[in-house]
C-alpha atoms as a PDB file:
ATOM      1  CA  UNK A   1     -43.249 -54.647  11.379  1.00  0.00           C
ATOM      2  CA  UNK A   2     -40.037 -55.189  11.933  1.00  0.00           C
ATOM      3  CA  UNK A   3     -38.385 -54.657  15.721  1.00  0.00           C
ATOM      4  CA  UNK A   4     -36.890 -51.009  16.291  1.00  0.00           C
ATOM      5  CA  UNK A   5     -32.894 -50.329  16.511  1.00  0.00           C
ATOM      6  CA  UNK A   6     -33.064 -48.992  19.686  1.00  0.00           C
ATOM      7  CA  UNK A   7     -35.901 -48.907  22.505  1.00  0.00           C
ATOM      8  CA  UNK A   8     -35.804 -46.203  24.677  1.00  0.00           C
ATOM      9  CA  UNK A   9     -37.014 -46.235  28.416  1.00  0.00           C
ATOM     10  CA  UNK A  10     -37.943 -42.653  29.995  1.00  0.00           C
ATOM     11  CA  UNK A  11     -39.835 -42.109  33.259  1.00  0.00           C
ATOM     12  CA  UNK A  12     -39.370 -41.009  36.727  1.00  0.00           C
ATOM     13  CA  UNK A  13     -37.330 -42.426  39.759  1.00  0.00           C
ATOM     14  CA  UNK A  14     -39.009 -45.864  40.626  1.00  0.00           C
ATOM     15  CA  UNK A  15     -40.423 -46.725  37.653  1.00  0.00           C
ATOM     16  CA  UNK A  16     -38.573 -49.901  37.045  1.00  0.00           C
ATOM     17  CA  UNK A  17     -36.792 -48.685  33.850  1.00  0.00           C
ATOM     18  CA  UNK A  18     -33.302 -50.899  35.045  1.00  0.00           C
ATOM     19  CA  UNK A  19     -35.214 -53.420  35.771  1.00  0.00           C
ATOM     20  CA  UNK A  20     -37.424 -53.917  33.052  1.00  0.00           C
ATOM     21  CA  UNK A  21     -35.298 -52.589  30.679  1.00  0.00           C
ATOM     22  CA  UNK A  22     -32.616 -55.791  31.375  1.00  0.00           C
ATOM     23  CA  UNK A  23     -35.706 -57.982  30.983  1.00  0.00           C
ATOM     24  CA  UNK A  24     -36.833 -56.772  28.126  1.00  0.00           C
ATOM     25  CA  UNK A  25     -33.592 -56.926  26.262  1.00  0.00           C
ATOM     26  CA  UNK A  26     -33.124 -59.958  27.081  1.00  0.00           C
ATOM     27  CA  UNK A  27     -36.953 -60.502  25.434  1.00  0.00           C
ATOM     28  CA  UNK A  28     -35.693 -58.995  22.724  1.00  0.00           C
ATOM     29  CA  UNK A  29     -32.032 -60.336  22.077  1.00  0.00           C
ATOM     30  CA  UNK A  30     -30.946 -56.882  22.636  1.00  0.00           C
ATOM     31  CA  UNK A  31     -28.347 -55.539  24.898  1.00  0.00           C
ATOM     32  CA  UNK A  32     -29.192 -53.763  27.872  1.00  0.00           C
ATOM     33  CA  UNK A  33     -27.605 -49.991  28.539  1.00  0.00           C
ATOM     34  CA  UNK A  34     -28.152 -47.666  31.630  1.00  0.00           C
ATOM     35  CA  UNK A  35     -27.086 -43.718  30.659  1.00  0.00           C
ATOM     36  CA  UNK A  36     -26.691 -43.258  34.573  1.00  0.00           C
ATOM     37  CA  UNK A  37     -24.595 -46.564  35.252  1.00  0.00           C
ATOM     38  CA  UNK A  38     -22.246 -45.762  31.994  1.00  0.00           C
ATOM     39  CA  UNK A  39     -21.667 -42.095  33.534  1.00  0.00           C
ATOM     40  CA  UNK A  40     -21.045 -42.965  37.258  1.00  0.00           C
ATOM     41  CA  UNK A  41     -18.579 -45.945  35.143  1.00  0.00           C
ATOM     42  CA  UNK A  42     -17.054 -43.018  32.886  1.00  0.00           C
ATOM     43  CA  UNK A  43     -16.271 -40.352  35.981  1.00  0.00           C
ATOM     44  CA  UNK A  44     -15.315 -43.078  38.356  1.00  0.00           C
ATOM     45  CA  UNK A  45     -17.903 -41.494  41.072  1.00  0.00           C
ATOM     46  CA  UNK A  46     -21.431 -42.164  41.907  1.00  0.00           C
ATOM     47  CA  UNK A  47     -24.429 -39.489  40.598  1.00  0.00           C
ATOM     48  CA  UNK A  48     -24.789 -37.710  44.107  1.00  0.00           C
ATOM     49  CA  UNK A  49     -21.001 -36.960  44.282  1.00  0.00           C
ATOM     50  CA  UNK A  50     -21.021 -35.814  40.428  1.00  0.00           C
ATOM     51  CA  UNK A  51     -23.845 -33.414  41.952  1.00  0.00           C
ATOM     52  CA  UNK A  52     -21.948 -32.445  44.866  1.00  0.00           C
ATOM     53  CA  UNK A  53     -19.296 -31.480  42.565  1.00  0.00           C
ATOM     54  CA  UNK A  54     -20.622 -30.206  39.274  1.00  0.00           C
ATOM     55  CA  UNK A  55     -24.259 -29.321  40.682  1.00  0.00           C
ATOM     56  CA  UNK A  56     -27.000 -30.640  38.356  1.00  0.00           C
ATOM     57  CA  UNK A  57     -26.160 -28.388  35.453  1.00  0.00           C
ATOM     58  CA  UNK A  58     -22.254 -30.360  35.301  1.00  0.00           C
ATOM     59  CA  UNK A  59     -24.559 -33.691  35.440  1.00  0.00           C
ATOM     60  CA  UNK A  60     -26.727 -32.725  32.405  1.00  0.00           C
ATOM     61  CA  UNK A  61     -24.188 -31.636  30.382  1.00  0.00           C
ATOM     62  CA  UNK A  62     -22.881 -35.046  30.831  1.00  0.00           C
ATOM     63  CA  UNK A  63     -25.908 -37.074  30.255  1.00  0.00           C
ATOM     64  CA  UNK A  64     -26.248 -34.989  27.128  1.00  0.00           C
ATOM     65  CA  UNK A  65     -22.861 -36.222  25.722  1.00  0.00           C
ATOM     66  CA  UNK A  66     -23.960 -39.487  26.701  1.00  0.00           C
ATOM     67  CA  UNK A  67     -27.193 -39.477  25.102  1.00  0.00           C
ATOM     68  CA  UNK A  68     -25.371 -38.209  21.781  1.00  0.00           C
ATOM     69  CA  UNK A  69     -22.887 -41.090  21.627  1.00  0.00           C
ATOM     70  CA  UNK A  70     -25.594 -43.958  22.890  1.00  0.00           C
ATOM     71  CA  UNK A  71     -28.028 -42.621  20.118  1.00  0.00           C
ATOM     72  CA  UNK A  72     -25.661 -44.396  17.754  1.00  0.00           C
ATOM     73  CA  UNK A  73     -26.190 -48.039  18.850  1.00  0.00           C
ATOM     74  CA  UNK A  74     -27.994 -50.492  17.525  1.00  0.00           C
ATOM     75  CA  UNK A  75     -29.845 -53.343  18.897  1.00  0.00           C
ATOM     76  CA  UNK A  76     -30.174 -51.949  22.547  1.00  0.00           C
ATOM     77  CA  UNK A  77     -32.725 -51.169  25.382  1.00  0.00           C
ATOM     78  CA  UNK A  78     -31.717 -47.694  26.656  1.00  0.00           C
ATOM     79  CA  UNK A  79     -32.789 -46.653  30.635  1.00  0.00           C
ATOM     80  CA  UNK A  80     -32.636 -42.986  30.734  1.00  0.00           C
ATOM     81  CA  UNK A  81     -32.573 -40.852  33.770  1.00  0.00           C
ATOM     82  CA  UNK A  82     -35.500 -39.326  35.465  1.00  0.00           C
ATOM     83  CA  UNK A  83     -34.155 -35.958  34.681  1.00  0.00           C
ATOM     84  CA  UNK A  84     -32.701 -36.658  30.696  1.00  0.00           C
ATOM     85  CA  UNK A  85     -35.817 -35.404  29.468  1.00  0.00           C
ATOM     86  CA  UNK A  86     -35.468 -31.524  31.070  1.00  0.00           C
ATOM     87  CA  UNK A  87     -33.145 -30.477  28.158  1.00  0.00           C
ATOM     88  CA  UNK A  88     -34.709 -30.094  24.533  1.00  0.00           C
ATOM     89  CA  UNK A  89     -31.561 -30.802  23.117  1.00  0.00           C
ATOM     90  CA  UNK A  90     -31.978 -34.628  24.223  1.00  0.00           C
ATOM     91  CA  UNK A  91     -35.158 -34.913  22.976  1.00  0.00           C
ATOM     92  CA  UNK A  92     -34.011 -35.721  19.449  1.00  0.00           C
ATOM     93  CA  UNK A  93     -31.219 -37.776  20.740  1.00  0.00           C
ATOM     94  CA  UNK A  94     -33.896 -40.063  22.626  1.00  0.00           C
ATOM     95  CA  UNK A  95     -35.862 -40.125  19.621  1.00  0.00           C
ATOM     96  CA  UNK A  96     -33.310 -41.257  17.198  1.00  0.00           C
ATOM     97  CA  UNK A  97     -33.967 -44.694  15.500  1.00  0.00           C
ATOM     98  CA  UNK A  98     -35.951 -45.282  18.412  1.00  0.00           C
ATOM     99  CA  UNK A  99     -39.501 -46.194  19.867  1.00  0.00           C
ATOM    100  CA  UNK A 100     -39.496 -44.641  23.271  1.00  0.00           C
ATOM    101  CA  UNK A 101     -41.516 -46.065  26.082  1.00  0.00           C
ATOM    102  CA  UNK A 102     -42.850 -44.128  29.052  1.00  0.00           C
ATOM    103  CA  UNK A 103     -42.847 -46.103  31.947  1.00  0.00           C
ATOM    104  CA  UNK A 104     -45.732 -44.378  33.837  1.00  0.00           C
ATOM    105  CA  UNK A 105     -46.326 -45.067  38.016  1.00  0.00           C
ATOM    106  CA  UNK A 106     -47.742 -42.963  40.538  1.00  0.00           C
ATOM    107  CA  UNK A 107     -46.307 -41.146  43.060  1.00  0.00           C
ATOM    108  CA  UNK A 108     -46.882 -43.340  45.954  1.00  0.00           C
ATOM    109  CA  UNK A 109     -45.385 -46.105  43.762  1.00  0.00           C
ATOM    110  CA  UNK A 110     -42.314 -44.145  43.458  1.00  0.00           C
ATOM    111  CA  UNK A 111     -42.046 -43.143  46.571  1.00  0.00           C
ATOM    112  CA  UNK A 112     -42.258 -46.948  47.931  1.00  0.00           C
ATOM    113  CA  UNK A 113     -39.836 -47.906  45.606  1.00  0.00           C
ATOM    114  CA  UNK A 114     -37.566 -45.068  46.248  1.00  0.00           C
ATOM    115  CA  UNK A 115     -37.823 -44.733  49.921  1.00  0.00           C
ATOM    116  CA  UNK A 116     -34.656 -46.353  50.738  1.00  0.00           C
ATOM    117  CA  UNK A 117     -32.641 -45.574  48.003  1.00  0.00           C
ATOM    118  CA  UNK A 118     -29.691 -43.227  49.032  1.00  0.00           C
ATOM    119  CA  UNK A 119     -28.109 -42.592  45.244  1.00  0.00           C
ATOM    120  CA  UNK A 120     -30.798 -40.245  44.528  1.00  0.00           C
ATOM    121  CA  UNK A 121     -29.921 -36.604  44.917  1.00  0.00           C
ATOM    122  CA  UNK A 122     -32.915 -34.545  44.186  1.00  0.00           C
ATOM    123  CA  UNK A 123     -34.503 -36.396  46.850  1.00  0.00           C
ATOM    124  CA  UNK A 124     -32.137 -36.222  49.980  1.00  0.00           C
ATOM    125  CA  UNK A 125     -34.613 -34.132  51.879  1.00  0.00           C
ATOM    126  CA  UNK A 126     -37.245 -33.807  54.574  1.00  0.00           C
ATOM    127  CA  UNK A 127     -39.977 -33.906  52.094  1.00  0.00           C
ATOM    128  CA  UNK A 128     -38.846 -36.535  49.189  1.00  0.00           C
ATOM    129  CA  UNK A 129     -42.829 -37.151  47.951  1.00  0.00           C
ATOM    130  CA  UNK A 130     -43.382 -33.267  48.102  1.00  0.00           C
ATOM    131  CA  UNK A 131     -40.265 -33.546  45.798  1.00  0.00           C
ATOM    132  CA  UNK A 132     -41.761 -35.965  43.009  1.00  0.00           C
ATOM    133  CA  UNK A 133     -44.949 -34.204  42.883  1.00  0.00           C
ATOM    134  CA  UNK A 134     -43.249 -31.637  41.831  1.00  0.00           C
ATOM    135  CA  UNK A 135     -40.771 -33.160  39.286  1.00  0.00           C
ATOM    136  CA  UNK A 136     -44.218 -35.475  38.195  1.00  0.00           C
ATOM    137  CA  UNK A 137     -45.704 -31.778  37.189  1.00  0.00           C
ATOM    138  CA  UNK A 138     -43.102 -30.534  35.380  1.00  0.00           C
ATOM    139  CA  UNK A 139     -41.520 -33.950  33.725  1.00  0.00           C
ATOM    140  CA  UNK A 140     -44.911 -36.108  32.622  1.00  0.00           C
ATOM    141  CA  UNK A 141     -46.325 -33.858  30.093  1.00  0.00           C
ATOM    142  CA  UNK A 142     -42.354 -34.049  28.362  1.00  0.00           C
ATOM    143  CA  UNK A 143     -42.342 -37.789  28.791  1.00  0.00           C
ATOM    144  CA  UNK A 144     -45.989 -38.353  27.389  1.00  0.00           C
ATOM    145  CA  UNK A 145     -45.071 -36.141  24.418  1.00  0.00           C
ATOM    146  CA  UNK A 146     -42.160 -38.077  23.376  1.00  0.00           C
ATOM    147  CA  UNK A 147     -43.037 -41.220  23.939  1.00  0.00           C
ATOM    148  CA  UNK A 148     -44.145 -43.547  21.556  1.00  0.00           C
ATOM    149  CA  UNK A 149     -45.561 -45.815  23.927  1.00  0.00           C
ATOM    150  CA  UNK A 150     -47.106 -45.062  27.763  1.00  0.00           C
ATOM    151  CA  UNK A 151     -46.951 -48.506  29.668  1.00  0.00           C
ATOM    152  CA  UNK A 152     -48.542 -48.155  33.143  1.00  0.00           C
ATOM    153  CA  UNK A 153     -46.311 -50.417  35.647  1.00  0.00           C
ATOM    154  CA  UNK A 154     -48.377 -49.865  39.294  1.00  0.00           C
ATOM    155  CA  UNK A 155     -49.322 -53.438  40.396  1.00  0.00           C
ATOM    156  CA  UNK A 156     -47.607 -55.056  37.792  1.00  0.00           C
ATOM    157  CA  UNK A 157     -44.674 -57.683  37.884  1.00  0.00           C
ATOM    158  CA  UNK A 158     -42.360 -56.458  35.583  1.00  0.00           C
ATOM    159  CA  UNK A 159     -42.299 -59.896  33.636  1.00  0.00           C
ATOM    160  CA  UNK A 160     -45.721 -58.990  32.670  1.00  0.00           C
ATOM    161  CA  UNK A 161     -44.839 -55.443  31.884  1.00  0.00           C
ATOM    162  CA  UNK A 162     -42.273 -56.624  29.634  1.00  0.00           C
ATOM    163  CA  UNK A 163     -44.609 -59.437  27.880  1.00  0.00           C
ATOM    164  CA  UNK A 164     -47.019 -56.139  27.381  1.00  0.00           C
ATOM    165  CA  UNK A 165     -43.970 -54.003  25.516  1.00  0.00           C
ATOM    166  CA  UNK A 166     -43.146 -56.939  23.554  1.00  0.00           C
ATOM    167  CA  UNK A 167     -46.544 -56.858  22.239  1.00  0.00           C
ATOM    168  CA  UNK A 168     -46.534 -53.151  21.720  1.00  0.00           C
ATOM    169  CA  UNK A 169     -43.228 -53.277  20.376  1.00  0.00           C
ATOM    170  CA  UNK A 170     -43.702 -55.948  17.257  1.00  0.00           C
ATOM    171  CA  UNK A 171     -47.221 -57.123  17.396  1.00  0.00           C
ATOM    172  CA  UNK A 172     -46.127 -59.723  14.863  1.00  0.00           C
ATOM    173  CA  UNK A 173     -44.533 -62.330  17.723  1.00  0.00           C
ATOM    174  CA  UNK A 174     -45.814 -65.607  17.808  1.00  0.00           C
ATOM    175  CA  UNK A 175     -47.612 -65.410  20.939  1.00  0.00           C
ATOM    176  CA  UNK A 176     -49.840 -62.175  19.512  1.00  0.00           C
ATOM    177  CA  UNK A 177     -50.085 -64.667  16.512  1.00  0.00           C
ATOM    178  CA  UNK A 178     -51.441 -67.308  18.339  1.00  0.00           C
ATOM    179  CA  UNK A 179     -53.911 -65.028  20.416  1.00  0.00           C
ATOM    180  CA  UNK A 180     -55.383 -63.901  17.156  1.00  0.00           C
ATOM    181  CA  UNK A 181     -55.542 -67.048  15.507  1.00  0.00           C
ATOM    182  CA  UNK A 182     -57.464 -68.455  18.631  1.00  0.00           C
ATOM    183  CA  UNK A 183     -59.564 -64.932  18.801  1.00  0.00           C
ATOM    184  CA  UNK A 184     -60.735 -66.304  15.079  1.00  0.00           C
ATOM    185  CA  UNK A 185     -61.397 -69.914  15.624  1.00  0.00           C
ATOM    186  CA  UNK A 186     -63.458 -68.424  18.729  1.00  0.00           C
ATOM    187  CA  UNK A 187     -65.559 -66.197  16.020  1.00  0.00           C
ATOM    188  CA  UNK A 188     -65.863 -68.460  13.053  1.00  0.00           C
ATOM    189  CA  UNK A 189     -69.220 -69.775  12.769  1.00  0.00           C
ATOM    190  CA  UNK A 190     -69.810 -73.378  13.363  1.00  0.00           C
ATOM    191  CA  UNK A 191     -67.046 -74.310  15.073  1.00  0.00           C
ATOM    192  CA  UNK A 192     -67.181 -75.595  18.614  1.00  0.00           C
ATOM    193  CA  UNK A 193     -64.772 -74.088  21.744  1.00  0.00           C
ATOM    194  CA  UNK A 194     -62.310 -77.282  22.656  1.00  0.00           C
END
């Protein structure tokens, strides 16, 4: 099996899908691209002032044109927004020449992670958990059906996360090779454990 053109990252606020996603390109010998990042780059303005100013509707008609010209690289690790998944007109863009991953957390997880964080819009409230219970409802059954791969991350460094997708990804690296060779000298009658 041979590695993927592109690898895909989808999953809510917190998940780790910058984090791991630069990791794992690295992994990979793959370039690393954030959707969000390349947006706030492209207006010159940060994601809460493109929702002041275009409401959320403005920002997914952006993402989408993002997603269409991104789906034409090769060699990359894509992080998606929380939200890229809400339009069906993305879904195939996600999916093209790609494995997607859906990096799955809970919501306390996400709220930890997100508690602090002041770039997210949707949850500048008084009740930001009530807020990603609800998007969790709504946005996990999309994520589980278009992903190709669901990686739990709670409790996990992310270095072990990415050794896990690695794994998943091409299952012919030399570290799965050498777990299965020493799976089979553990199995093969008459021979002793060093």
């Amino acid at each position: 099996m041979s590695l993927p053109e592109r690898v895909v990252l989808v999953g809510p606020m917190g998940a780790g899908k910058s984090t791991i996603g630069r990791m794992l390109a690295k992994e990979l010998g793959y370039r690393f691209l954030d959707s969000d990042r390349i947006i706030e780059e492209r207006c010159g303005a940060n994601i809460p002032w493109i929702f002041d100013v275009e409401g959320e509707d403005g920002f997914r008609q952006r993402e989408t044109a993002m997603l269409d010209e991104l789906s034409e690289t090769q060699s990359t690790v894509l992080a998606t927004g929380g939200g890229a998944v809400m339009r069906p007109e993305n879904h195939a863009l996600l999916r093209k020449n790609a494995v997607v991953i859906y990096l799955k957390t809970s919501i306390e997880q996400q709220v930890e992670r997100t508690r602090k964080d002041r770039n997210r819009p949707l949850l500048q409230n008084d009740d930001p958990e009530g807020v990603l219970r609800r998007l969790f409802a709504v946005r996990d059954p999309l994520y589980t059906k278009l992903a190709d791969i669901v990686m739990f991350t709670d409790r996990k460094s992310p270095r072990l996360v990415v050794r896990q997708l690695v794994n998943r990804i091409n299952p012919k690296t030399p570290r799965h090779k050498r777990q299965r060779r020493k799976e089979g000298r553990q199995h093969v009658p008459g021979t002793q454990r060093a």
